[in-house]
C-alpha atoms as a PDB file:
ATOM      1  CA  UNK A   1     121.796  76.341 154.549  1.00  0.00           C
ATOM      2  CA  UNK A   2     123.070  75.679 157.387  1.00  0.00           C
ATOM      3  CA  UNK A   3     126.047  72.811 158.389  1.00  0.00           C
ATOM      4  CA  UNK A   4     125.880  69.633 160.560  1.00  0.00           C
ATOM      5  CA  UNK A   5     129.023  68.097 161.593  1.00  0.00           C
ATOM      6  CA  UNK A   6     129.433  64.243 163.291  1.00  0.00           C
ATOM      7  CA  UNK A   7     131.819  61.586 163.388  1.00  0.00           C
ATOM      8  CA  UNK A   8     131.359  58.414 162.371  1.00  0.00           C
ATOM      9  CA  UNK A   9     133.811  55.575 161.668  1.00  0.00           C
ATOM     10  CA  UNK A  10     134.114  52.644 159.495  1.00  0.00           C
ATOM     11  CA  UNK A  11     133.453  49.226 160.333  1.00  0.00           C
ATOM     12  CA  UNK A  12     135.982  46.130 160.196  1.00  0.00           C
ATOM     13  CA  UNK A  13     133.548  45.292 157.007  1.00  0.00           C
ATOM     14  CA  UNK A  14     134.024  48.661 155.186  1.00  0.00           C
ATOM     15  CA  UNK A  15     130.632  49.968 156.417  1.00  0.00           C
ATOM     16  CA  UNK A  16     130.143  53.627 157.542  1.00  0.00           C
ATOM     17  CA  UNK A  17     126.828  54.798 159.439  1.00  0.00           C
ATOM     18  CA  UNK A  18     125.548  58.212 158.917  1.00  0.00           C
ATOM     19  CA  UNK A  19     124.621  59.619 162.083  1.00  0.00           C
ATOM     20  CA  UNK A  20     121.295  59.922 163.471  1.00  0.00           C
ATOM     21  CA  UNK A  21     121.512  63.901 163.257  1.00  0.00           C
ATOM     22  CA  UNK A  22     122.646  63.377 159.538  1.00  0.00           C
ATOM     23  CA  UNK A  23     119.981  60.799 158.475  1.00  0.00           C
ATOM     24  CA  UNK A  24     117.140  63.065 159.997  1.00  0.00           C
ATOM     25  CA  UNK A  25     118.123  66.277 159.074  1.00  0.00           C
ATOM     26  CA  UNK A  26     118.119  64.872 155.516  1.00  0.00           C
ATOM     27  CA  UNK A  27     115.209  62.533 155.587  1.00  0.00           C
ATOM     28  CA  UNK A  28     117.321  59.621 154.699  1.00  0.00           C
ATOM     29  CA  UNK A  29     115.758  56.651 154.830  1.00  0.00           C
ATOM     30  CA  UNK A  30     116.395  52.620 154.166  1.00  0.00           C
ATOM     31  CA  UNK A  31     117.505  51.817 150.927  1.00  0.00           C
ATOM     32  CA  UNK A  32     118.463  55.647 149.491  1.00  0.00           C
ATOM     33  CA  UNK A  33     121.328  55.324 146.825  1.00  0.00           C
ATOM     34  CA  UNK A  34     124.620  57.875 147.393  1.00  0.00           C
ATOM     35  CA  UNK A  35     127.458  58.251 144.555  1.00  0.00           C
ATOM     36  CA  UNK A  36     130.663  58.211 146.031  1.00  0.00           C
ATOM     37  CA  UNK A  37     133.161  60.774 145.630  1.00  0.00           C
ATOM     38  CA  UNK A  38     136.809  60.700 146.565  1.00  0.00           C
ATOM     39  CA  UNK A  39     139.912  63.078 146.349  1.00  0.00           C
ATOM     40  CA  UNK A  40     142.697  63.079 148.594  1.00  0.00           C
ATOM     41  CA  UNK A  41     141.716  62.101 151.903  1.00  0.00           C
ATOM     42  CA  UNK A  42     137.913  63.300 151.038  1.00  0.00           C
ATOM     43  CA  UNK A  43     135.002  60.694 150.426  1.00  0.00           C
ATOM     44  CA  UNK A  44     131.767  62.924 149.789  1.00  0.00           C
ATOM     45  CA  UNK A  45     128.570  61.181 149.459  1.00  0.00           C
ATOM     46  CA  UNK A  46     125.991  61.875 146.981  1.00  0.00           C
ATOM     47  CA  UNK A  47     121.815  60.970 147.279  1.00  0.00           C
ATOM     48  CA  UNK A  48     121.155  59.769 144.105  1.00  0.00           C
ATOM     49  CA  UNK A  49     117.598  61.196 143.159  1.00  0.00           C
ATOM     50  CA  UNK A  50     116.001  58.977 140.701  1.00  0.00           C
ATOM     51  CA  UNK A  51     113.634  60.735 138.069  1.00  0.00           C
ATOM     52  CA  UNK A  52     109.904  61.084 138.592  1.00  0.00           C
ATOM     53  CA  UNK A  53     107.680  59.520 136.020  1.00  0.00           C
ATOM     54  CA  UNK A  54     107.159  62.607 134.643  1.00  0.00           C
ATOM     55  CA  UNK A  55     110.962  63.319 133.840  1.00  0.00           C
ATOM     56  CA  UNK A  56     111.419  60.038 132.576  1.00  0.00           C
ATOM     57  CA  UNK A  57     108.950  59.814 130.429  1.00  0.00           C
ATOM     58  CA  UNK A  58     110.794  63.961 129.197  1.00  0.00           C
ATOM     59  CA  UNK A  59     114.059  62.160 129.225  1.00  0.00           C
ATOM     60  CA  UNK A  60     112.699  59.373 126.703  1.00  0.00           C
ATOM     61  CA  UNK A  61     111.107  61.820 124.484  1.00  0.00           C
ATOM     62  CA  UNK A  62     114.232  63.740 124.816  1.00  0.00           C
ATOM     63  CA  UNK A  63     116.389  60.849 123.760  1.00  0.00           C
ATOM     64  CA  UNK A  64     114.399  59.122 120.740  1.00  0.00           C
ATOM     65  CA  UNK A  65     114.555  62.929 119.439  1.00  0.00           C
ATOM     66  CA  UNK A  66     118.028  63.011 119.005  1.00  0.00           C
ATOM     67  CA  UNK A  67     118.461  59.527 117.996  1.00  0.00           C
ATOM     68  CA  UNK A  68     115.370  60.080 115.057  1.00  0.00           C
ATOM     69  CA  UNK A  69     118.060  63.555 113.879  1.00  0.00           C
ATOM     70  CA  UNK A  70     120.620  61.122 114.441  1.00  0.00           C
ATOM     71  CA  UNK A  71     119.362  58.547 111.675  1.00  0.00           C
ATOM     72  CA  UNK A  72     119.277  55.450 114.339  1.00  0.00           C
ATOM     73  CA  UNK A  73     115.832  53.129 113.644  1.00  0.00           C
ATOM     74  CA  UNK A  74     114.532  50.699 116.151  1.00  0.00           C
ATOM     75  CA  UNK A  75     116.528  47.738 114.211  1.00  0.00           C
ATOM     76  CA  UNK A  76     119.335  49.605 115.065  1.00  0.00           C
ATOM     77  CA  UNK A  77     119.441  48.854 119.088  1.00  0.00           C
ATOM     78  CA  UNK A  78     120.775  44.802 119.009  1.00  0.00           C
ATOM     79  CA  UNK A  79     123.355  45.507 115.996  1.00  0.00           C
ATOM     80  CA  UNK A  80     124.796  48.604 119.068  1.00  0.00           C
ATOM     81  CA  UNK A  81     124.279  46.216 121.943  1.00  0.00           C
ATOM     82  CA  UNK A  82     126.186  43.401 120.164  1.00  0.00           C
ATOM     83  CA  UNK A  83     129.173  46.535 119.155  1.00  0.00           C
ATOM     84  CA  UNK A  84     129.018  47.821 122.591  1.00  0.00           C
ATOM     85  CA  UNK A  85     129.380  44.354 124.353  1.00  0.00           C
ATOM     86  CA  UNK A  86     132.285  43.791 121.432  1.00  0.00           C
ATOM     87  CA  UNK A  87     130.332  40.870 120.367  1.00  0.00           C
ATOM     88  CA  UNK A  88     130.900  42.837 116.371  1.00  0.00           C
END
């Protein structure tokens, strides 16, 4: 793959825009998610690809797998939410 470079800078208000060449080259549209990275004086951006139906619906047999070999039940979820929130 080949590399695109621009420059961009930030705004008084912390806001960076990804350039045109950037944004089309990528498809990037309104309202697409990034994770931020940082180390040193490097900030890497991320798109955040959320899961098709399909993989969700994987993901959640996936998960109620383990927790079944696990020994968690249903009634199980508020007494966790309550531990995790350290409502105990």
């Amino acid at each position: 793959m080949s590399q695109t470079v621009a420059t961009t800078k930030m705004s008084s208000r912390g806001q960076v825009v990804i350039p045109e060449t950037i944004r089309d080259r990528l498809r990037l549209g309104p309202g697409v998610q990034f994770a931020v990275f940082a180390q040193e004086d490097v900030v890497m951006l991320k798109v955040i690809n959320p899961p098709s139906a399909d993989e969700f619906a994987r993901l959640k047999r996936e998960l109620q797998r383990q927790a079944r070999q696990g020994g968690r039940k249903r009634s199980d979820i508020p007494k966790t939410i309550s531990k995790v929130r350290g409502r105990r």
